[in-house]
C-alpha atoms as a PDB file:
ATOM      1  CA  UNK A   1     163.306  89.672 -72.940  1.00  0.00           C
ATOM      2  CA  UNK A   2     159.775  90.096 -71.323  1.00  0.00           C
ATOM      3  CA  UNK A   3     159.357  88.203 -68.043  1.00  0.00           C
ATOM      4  CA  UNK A   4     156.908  85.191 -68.747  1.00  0.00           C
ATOM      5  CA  UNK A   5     156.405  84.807 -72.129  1.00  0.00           C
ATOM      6  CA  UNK A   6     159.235  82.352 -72.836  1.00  0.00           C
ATOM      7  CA  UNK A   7     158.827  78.788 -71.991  1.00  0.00           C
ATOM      8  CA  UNK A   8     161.071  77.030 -69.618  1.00  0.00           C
ATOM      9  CA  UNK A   9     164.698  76.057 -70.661  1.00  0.00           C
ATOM     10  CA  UNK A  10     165.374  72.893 -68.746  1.00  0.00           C
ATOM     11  CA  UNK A  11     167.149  69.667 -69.104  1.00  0.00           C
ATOM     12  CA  UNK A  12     166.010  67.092 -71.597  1.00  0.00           C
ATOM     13  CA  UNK A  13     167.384  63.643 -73.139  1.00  0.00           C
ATOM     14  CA  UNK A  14     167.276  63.636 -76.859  1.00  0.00           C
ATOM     15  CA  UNK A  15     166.660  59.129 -77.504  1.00  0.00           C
ATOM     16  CA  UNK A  16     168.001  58.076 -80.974  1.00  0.00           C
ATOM     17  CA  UNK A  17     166.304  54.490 -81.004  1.00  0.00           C
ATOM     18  CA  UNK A  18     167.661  53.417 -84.220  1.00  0.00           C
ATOM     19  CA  UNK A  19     171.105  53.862 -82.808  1.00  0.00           C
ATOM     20  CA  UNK A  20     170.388  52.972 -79.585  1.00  0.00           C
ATOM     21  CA  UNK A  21     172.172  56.295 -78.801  1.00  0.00           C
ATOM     22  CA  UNK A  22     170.738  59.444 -76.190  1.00  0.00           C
ATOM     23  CA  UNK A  23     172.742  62.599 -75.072  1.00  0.00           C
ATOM     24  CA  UNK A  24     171.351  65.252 -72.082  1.00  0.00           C
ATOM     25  CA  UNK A  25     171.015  68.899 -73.324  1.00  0.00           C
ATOM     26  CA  UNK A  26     169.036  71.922 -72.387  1.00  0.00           C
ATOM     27  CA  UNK A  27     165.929  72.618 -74.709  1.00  0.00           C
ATOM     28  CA  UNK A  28     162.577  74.455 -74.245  1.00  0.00           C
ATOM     29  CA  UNK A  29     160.906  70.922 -75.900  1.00  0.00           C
ATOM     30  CA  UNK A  30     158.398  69.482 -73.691  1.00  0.00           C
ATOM     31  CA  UNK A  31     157.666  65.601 -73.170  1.00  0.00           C
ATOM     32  CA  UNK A  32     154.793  63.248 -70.962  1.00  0.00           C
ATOM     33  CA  UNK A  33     157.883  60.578 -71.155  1.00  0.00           C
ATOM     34  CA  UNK A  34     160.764  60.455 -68.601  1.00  0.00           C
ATOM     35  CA  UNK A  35     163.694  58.470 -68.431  1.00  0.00           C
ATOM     36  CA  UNK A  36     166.790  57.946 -65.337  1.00  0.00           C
ATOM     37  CA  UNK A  37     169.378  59.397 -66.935  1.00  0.00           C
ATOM     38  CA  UNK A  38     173.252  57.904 -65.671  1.00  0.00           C
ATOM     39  CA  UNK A  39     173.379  60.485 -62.493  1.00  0.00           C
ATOM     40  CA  UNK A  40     170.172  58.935 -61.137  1.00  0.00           C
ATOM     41  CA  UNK A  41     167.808  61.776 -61.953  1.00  0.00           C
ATOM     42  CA  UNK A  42     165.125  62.087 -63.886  1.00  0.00           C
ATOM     43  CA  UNK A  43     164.532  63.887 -67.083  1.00  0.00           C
ATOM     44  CA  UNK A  44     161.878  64.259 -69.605  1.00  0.00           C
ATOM     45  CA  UNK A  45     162.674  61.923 -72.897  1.00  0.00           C
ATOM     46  CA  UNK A  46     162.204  62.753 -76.440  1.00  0.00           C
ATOM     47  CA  UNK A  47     162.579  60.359 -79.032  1.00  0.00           C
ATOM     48  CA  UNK A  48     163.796  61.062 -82.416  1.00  0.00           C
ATOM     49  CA  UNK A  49     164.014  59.388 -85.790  1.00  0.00           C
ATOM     50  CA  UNK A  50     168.341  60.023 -86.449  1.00  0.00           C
ATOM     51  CA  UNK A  51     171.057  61.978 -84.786  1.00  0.00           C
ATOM     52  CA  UNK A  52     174.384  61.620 -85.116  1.00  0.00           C
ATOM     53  CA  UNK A  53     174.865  58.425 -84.607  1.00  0.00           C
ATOM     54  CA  UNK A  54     172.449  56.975 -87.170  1.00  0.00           C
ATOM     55  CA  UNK A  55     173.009  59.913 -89.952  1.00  0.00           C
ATOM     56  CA  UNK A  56     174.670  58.467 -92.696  1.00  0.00           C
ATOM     57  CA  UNK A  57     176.699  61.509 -93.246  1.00  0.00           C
ATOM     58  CA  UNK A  58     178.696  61.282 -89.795  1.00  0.00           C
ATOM     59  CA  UNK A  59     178.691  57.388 -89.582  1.00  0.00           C
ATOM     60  CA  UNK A  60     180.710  56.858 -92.800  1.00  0.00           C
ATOM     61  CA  UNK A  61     177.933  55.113 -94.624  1.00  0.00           C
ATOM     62  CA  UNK A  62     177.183  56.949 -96.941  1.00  0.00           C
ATOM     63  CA  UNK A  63     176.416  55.974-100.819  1.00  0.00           C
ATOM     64  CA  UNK A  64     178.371  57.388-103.382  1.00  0.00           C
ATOM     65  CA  UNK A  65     176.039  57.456-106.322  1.00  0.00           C
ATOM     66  CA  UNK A  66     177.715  56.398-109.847  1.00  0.00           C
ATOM     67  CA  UNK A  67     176.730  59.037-112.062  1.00  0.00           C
ATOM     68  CA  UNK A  68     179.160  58.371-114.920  1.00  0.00           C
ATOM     69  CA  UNK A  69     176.529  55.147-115.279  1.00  0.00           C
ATOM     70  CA  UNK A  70     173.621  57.424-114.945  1.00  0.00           C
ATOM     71  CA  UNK A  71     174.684  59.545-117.859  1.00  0.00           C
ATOM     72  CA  UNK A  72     175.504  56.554-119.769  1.00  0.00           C
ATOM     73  CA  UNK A  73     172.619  54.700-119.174  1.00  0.00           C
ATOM     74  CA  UNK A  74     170.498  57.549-120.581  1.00  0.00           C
ATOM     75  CA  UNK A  75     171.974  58.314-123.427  1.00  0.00           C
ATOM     76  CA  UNK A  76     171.397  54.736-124.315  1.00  0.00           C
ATOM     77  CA  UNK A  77     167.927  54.676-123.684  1.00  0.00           C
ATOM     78  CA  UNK A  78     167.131  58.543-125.217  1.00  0.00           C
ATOM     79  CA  UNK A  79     169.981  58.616-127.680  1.00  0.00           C
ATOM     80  CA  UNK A  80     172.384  61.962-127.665  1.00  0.00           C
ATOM     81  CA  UNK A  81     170.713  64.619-129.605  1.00  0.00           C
ATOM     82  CA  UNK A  82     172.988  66.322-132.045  1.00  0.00           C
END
């Protein structure tokens, strides 16, 4: 790798707000926010819009869509071709 091209990899709290939910990782992302993080120092904060703990996929609630009704409802409305 060339010396000085790469931005900084530091520490940085990713903030789910929806799930009230924020982890610490190492990123290159860059924020104007900070937050005190639970060892007393403080770390540069970005916010996002789901993680894990608001992603329907890992919490379980996902919708299972009922696509035997789908099928059925449109060949009522279009009529099976033959």
């Amino acid at each position: 790798m060339k010396p000085g091209i790469h931005p900084p990899y530091r520490p940085v709290v990713f903030r789910d707000r929806a799930a009230g939910f924020a982890f610490l990782t190492r990123s290159t992302a860059t924020s104007d926010k900070t937050v005190e993080w639970e060892d007393g120092a403080t770390y540069p904060v970005i916010d996002v819009e789901i993680s894990s703990a608001s992603h329907p996929f890992y919490t379980g609630n996902a919708r299972v869509m009922d696509t035997a009704g789908r099928v059925e409802r449109f060949e009522r409305r279009y009529g099976r071709q033959r």
